[in-house]
PDB file of N, CA and C in Angstrom:
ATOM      1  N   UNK A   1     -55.115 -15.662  41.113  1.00  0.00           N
ATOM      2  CA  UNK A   1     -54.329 -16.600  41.843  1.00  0.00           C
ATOM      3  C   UNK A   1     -53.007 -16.921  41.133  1.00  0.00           C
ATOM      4  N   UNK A   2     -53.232 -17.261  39.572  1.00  0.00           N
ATOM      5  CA  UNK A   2     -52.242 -17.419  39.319  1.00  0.00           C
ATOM      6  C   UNK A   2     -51.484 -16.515  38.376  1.00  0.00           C
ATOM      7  N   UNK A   3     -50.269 -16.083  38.548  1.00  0.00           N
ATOM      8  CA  UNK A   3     -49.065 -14.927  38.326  1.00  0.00           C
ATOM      9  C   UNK A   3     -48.726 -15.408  36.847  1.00  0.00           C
ATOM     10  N   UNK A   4     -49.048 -14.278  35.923  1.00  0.00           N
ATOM     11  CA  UNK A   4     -47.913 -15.123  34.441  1.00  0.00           C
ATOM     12  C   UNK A   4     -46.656 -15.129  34.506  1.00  0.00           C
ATOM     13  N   UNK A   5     -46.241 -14.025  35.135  1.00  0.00           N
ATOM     14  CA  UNK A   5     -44.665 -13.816  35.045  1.00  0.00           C
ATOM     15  C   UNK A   5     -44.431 -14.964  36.491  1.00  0.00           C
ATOM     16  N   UNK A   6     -44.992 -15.508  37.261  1.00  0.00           N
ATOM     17  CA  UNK A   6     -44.425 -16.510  37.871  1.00  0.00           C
ATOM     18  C   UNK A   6     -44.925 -18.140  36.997  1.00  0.00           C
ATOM     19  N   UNK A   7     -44.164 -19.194  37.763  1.00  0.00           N
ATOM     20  CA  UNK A   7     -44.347 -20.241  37.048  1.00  0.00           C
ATOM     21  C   UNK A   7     -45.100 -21.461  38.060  1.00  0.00           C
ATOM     22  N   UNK A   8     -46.391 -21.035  38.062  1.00  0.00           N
ATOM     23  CA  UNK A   8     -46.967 -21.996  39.399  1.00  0.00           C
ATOM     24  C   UNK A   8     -46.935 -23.178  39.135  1.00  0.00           C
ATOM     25  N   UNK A   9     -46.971 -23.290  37.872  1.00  0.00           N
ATOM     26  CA  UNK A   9     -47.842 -24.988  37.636  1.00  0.00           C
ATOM     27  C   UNK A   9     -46.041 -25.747  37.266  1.00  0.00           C
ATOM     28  N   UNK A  10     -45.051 -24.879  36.602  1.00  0.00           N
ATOM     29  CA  UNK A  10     -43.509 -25.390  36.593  1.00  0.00           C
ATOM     30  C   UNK A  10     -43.250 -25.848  38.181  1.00  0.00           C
ATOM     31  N   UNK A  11     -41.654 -26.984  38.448  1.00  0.00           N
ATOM     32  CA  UNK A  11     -41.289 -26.814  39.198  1.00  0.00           C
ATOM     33  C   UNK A  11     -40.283 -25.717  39.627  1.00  0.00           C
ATOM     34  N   UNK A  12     -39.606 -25.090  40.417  1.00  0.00           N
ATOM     35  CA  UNK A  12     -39.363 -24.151  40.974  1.00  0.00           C
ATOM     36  C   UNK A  12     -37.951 -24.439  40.352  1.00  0.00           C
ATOM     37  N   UNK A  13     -37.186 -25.499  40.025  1.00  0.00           N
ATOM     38  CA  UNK A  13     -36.068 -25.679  39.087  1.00  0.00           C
ATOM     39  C   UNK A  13     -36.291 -24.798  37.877  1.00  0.00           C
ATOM     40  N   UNK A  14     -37.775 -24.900  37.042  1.00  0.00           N
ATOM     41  CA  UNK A  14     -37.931 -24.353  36.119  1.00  0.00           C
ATOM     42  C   UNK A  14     -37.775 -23.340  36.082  1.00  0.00           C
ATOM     43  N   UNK A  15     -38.929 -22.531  37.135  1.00  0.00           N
ATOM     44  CA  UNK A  15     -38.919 -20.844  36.758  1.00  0.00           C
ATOM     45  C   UNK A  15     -37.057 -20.852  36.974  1.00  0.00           C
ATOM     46  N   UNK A  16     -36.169 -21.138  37.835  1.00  0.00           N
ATOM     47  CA  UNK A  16     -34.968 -20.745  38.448  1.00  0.00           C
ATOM     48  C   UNK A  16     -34.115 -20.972  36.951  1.00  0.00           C
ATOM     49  N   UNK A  17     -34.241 -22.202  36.152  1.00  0.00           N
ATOM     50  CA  UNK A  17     -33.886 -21.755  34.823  1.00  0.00           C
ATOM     51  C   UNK A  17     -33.844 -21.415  33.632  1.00  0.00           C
ATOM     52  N   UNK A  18     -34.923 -20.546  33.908  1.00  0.00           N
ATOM     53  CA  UNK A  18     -35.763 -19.783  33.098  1.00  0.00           C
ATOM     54  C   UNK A  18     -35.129 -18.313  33.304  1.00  0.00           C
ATOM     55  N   UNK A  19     -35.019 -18.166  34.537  1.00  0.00           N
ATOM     56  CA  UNK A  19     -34.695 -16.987  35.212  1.00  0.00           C
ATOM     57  C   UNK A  19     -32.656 -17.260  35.076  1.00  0.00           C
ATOM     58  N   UNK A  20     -32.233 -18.138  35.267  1.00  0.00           N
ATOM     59  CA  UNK A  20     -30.862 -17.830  35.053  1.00  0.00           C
ATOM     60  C   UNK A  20     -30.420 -17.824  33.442  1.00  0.00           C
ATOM     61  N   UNK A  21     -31.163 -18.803  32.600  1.00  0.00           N
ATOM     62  CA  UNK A  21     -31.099 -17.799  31.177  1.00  0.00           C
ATOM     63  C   UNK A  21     -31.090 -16.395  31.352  1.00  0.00           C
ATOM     64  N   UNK A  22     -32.293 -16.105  31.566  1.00  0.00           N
ATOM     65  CA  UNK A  22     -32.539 -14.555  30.955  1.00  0.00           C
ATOM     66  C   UNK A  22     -31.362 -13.871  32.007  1.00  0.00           C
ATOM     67  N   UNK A  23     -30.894 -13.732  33.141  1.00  0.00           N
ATOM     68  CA  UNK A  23     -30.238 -13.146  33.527  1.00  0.00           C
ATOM     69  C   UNK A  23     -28.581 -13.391  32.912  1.00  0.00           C
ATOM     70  N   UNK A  24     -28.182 -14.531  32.885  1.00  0.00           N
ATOM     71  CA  UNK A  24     -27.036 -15.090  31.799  1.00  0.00           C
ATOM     72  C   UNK A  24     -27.158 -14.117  30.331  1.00  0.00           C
ATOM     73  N   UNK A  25     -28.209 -14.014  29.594  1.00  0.00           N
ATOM     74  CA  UNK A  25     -28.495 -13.071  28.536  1.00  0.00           C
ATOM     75  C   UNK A  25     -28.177 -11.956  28.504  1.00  0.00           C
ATOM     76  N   UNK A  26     -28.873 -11.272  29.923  1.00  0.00           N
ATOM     77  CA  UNK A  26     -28.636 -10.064  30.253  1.00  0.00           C
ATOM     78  C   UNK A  26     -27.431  -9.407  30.754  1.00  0.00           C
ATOM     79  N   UNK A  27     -26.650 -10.522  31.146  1.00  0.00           N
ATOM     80  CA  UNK A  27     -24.938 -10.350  31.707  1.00  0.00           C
ATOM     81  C   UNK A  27     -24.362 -10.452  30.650  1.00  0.00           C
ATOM     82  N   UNK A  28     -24.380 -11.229  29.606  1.00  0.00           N
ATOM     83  CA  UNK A  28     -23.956 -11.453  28.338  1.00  0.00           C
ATOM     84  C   UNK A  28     -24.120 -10.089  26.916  1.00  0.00           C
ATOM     85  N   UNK A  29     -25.464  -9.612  27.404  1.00  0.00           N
ATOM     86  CA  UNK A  29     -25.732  -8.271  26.507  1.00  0.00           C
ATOM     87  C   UNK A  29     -24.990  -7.292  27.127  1.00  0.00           C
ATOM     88  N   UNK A  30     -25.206  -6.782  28.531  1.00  0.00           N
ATOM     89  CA  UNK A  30     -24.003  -6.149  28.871  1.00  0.00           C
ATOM     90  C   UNK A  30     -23.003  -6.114  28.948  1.00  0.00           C
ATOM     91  N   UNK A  31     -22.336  -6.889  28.465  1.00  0.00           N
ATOM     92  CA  UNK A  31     -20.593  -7.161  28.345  1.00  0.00           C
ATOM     93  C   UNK A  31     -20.491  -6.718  27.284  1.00  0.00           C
ATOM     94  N   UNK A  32     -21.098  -7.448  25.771  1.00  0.00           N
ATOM     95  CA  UNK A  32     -21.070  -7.237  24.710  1.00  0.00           C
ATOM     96  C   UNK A  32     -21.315  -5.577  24.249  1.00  0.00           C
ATOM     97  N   UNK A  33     -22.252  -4.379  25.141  1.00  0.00           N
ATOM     98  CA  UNK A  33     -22.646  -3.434  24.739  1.00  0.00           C
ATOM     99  C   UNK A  33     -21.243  -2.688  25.252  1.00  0.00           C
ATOM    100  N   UNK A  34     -20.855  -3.150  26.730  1.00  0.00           N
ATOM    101  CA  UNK A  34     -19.331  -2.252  26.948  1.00  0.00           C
ATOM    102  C   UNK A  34     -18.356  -2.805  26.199  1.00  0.00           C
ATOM    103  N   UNK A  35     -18.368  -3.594  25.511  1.00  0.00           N
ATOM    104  CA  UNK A  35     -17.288  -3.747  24.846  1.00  0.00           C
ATOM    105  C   UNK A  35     -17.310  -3.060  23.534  1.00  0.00           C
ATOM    106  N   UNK A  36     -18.866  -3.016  23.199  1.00  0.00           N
ATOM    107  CA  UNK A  36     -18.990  -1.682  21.993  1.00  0.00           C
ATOM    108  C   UNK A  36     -18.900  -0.108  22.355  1.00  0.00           C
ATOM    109  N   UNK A  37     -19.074   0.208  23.492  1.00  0.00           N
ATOM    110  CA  UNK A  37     -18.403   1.212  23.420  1.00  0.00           C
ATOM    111  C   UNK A  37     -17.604   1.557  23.709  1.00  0.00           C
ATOM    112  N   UNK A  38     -16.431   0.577  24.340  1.00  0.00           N
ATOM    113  CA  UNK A  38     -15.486   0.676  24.708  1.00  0.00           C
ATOM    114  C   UNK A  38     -14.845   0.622  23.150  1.00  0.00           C
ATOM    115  N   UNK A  39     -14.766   0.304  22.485  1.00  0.00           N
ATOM    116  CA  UNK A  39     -14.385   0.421  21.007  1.00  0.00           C
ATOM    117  C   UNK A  39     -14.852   1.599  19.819  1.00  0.00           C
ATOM    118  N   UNK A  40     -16.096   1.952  20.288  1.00  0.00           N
ATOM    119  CA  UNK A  40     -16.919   3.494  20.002  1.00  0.00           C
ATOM    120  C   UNK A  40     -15.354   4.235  19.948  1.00  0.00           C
ATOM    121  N   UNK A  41     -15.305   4.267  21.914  1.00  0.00           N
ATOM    122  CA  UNK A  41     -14.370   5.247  22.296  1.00  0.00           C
ATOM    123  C   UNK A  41     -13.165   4.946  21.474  1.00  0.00           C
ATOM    124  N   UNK A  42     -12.540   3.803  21.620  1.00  0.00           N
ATOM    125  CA  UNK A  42     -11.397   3.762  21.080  1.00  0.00           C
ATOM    126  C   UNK A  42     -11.258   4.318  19.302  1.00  0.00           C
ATOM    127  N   UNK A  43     -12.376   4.208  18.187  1.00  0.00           N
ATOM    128  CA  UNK A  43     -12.334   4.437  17.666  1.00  0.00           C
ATOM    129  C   UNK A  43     -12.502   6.058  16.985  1.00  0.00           C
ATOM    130  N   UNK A  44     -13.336   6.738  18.042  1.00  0.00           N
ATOM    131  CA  UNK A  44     -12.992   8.142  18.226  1.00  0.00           C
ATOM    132  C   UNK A  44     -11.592   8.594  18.776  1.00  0.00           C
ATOM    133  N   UNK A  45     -11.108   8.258  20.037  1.00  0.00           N
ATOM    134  CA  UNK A  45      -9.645   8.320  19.773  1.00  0.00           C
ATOM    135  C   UNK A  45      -8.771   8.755  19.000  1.00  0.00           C
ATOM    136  N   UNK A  46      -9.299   7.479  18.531  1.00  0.00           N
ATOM    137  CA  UNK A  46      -7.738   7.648  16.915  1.00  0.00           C
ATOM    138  C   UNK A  46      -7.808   8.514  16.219  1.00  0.00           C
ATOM    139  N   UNK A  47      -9.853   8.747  15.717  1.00  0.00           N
ATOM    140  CA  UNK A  47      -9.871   9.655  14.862  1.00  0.00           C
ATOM    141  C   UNK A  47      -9.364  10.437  15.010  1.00  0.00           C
ATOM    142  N   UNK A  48      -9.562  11.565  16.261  1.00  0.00           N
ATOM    143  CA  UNK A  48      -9.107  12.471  17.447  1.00  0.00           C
ATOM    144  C   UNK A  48      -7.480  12.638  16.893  1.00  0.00           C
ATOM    145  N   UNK A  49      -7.075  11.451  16.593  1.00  0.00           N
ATOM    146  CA  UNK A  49      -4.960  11.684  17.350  1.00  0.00           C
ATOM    147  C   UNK A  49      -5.237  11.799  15.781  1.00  0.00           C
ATOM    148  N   UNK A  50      -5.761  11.176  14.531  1.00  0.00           N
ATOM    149  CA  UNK A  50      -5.196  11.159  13.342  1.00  0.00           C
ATOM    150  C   UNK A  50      -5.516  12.831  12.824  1.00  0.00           C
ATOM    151  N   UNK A  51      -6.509  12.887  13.282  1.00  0.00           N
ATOM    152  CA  UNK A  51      -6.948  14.604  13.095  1.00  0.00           C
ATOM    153  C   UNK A  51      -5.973  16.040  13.208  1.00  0.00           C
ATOM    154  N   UNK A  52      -6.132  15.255  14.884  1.00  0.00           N
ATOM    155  CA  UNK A  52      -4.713  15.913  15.261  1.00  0.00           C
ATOM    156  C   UNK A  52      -3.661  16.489  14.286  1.00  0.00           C
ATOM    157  N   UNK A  53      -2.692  15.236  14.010  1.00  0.00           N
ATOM    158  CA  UNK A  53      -1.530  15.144  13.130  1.00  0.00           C
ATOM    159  C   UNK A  53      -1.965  15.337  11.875  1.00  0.00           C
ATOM    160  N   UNK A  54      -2.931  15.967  11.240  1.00  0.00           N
ATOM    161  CA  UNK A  54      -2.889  15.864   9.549  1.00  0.00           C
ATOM    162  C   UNK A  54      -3.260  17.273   9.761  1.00  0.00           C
ATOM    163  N   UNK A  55      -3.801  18.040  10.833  1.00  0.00           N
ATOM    164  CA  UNK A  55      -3.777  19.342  10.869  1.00  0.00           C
ATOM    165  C   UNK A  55      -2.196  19.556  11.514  1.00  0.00           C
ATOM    166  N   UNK A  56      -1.195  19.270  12.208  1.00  0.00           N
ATOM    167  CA  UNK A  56      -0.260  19.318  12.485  1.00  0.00           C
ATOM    168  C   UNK A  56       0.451  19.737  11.040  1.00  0.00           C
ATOM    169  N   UNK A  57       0.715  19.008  10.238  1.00  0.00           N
ATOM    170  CA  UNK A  57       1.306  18.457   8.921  1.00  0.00           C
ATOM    171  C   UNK A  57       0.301  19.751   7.820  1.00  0.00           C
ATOM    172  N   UNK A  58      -1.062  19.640   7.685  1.00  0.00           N
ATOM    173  CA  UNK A  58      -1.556  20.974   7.274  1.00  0.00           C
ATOM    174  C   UNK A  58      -0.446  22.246   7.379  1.00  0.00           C
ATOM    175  N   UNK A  59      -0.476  22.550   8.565  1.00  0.00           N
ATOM    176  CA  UNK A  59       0.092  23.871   9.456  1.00  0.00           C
ATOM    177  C   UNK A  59       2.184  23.779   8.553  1.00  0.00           C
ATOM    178  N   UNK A  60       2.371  22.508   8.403  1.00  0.00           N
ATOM    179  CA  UNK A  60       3.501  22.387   8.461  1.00  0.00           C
ATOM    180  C   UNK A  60       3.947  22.838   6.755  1.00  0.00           C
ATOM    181  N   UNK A  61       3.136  22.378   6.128  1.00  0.00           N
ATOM    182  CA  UNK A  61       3.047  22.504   4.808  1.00  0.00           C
ATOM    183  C   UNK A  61       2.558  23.831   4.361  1.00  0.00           C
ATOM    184  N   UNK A  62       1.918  24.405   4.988  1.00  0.00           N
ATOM    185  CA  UNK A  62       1.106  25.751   4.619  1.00  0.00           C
ATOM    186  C   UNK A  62       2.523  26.565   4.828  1.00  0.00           C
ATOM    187  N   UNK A  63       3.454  26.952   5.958  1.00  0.00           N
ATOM    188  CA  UNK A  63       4.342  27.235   6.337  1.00  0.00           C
ATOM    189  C   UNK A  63       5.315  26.765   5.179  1.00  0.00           C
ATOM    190  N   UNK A  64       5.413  25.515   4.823  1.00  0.00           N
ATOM    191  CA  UNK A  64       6.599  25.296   3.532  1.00  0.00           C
ATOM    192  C   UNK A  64       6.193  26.133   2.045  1.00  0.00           C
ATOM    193  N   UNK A  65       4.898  25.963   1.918  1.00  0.00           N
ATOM    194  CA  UNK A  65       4.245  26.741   1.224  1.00  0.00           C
ATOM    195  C   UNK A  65       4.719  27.858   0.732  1.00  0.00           C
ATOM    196  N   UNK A  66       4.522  28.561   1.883  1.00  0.00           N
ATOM    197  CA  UNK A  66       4.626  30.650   1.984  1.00  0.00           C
ATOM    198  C   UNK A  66       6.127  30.443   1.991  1.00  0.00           C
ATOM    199  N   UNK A  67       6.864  29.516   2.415  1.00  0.00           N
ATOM    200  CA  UNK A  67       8.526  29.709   2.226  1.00  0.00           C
ATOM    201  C   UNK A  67       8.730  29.807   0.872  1.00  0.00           C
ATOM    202  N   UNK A  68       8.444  28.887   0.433  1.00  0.00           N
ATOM    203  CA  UNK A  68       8.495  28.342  -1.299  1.00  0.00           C
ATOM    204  C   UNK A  68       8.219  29.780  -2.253  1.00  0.00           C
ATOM    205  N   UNK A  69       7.103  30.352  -2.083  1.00  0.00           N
ATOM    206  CA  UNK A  69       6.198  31.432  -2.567  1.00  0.00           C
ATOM    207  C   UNK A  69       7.471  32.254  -2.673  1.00  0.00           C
ATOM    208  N   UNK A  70       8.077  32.745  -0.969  1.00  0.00           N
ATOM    209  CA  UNK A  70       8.629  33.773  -0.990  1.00  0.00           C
ATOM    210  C   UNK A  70      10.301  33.504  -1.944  1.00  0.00           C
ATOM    211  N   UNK A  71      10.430  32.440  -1.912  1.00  0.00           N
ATOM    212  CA  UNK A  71      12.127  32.285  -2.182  1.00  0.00           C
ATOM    213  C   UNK A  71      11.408  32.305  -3.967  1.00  0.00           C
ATOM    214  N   UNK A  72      10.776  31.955  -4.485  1.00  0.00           N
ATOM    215  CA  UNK A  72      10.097  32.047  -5.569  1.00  0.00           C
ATOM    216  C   UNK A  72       9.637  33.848  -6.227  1.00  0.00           C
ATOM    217  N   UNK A  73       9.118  33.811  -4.997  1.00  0.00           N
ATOM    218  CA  UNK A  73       9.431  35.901  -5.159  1.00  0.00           C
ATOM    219  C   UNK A  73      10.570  36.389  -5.280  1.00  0.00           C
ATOM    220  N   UNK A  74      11.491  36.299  -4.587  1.00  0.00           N
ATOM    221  CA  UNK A  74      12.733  36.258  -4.585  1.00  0.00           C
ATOM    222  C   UNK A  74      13.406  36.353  -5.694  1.00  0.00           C
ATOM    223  N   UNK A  75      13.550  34.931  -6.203  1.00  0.00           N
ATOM    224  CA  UNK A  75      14.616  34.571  -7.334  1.00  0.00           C
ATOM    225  C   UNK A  75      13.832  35.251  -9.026  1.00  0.00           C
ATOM    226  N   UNK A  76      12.369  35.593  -8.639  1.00  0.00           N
ATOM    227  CA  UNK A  76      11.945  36.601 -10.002  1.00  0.00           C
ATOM    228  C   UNK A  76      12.515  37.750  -9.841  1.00  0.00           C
ATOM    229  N   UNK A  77      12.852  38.784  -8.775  1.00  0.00           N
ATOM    230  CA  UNK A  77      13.156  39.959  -8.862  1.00  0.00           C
ATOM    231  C   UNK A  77      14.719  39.387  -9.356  1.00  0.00           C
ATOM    232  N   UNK A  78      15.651  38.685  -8.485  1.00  0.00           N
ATOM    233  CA  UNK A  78      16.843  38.497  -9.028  1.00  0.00           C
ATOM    234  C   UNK A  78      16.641  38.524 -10.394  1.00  0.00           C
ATOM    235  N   UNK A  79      15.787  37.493 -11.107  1.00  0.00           N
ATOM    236  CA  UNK A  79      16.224  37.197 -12.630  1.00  0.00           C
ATOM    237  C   UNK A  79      15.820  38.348 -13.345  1.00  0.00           C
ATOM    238  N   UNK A  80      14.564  39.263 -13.100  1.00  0.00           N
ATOM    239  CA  UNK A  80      14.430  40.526 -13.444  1.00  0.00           C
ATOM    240  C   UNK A  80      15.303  41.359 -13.395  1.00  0.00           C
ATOM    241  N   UNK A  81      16.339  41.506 -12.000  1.00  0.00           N
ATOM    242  CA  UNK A  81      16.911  42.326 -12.299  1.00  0.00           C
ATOM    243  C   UNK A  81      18.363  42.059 -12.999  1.00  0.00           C
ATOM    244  N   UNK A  82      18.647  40.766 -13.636  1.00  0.00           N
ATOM    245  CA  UNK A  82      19.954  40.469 -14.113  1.00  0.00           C
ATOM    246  C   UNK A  82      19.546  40.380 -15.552  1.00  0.00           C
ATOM    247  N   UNK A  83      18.335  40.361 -15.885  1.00  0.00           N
ATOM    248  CA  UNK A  83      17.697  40.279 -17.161  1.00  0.00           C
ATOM    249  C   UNK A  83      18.772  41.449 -18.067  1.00  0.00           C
ATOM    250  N   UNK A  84      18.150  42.447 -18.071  1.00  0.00           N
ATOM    251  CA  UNK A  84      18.673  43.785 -18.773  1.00  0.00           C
ATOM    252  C   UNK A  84      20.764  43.276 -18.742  1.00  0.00           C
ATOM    253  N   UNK A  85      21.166  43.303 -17.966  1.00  0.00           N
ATOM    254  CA  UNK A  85      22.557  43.043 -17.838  1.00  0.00           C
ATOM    255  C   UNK A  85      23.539  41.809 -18.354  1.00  0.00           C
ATOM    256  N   UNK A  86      22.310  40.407 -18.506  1.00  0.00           N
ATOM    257  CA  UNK A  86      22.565  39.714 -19.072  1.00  0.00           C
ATOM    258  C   UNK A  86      23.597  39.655 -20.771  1.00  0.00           C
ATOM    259  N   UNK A  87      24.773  39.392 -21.273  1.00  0.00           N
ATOM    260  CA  UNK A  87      24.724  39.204 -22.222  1.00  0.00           C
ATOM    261  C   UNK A  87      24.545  38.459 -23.198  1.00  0.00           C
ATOM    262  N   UNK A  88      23.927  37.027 -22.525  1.00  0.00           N
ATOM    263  CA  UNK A  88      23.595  36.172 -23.275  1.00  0.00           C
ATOM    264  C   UNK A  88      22.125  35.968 -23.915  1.00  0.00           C
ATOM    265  N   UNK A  89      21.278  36.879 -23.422  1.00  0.00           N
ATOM    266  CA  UNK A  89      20.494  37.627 -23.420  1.00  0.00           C
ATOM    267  C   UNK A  89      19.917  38.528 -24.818  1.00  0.00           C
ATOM    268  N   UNK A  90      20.834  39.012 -24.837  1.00  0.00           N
ATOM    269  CA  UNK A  90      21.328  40.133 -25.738  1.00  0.00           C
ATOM    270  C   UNK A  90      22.333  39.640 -26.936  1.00  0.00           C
ATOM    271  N   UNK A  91      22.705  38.323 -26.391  1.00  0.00           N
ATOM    272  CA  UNK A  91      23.407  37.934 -28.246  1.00  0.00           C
ATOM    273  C   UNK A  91      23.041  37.878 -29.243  1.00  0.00           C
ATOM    274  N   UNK A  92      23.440  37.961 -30.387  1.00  0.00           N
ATOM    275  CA  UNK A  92      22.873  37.507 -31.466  1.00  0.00           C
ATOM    276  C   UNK A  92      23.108  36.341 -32.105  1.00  0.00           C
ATOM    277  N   UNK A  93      23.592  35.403 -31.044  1.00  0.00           N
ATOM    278  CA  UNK A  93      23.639  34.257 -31.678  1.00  0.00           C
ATOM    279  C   UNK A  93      22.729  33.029 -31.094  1.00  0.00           C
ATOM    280  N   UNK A  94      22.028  32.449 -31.499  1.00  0.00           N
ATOM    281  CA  UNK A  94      21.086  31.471 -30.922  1.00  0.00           C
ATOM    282  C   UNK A  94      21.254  30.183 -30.061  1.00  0.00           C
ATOM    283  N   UNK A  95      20.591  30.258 -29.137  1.00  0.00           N
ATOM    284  CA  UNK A  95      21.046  29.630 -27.607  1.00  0.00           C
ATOM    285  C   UNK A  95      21.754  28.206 -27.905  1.00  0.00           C
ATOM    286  N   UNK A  96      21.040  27.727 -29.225  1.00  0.00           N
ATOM    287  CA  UNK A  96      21.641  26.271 -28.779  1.00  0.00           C
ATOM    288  C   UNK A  96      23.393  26.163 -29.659  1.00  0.00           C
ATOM    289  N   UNK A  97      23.927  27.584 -30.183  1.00  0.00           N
ATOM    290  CA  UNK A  97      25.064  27.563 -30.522  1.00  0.00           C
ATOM    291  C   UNK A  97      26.260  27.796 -29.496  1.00  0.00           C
ATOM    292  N   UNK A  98      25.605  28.190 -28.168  1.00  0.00           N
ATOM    293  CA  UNK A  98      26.291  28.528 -26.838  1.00  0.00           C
ATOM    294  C   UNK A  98      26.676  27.448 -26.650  1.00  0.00           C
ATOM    295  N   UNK A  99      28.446  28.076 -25.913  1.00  0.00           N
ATOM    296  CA  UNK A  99      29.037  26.493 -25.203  1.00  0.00           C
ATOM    297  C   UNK A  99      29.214  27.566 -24.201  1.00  0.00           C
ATOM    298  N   UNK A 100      29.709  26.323 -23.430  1.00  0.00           N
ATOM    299  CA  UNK A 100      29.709  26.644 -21.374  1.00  0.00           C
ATOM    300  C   UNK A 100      30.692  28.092 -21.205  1.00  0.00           C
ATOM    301  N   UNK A 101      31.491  28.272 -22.113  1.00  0.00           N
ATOM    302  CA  UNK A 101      32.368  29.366 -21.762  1.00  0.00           C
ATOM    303  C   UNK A 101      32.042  30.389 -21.741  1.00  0.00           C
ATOM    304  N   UNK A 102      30.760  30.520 -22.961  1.00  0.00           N
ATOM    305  CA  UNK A 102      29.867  31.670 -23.647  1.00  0.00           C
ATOM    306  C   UNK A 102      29.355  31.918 -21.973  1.00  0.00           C
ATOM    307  N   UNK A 103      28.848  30.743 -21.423  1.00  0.00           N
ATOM    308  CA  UNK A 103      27.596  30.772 -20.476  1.00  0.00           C
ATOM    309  C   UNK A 103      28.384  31.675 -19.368  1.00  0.00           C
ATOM    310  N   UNK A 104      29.487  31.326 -19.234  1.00  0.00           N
ATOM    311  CA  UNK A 104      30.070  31.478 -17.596  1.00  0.00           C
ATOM    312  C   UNK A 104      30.539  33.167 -17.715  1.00  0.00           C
ATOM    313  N   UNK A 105      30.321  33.647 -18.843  1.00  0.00           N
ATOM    314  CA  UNK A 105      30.546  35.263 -18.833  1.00  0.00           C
ATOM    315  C   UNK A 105      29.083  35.802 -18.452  1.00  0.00           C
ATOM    316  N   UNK A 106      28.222  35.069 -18.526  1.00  0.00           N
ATOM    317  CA  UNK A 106      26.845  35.535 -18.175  1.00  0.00           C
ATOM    318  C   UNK A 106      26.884  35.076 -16.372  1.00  0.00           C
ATOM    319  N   UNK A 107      26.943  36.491 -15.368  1.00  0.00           N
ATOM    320  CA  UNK A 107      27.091  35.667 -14.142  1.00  0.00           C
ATOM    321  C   UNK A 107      26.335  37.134 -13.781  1.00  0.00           C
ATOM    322  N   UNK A 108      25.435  36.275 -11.840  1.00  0.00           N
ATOM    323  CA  UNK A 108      24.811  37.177 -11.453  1.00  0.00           C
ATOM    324  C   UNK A 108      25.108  38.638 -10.988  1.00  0.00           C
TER     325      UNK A 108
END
């Protein structure tokens, strides 16, 4: 006869706010859960855009990189090949007795 989940022996005010708690709760937990994942999302997002741009900047640097390398390849063959031709090089007098005039006959 008598229901647990109803409230026979309460008045009908009761079960009704009994029942608008728990539904107030339940409107209240669901707000609170979309608002967590509405922030989930947002916080994947960013990760997403920051990811993005640091592989952007990766790519950008790897590229400055191999520039660097090559102008670095570069300026060894130059100095290799001005080495031998050099006469300052080849002086016999020791570097720190050189003045600028000595220097400027030494050219690429």
């Amino acid at each position: 006869q008598f229901s647990v989940h109803k409230c026979p022996l309460l008045p009908p005010t009761g079960c009704s706010e009994d029942e608008g708690r728990r539904l107030k709760r339940r409107e209240k937990n669901r707000v609170a859960a979309q608002k967590s994942r509405k922030r989930q999302t947002q916080r994947a997002d960013l990760l997403h855009e920051t990811c993005e741009l640091l592989e952007q900047r990766n790519r950008k640097l790897r590229r400055e990189v191999d520039s660097l390398s090559e102008e670095q390849h570069l300026l060894t063959e130059v100095l290799r090949a001005h080495e031998p031709l050099c006469p300052i090089m080849h002086c016999s007098c020791t570097s720190s007795s050189l003045q600028p005039d000595d220097m400027a006959a030494c050219s690429v």
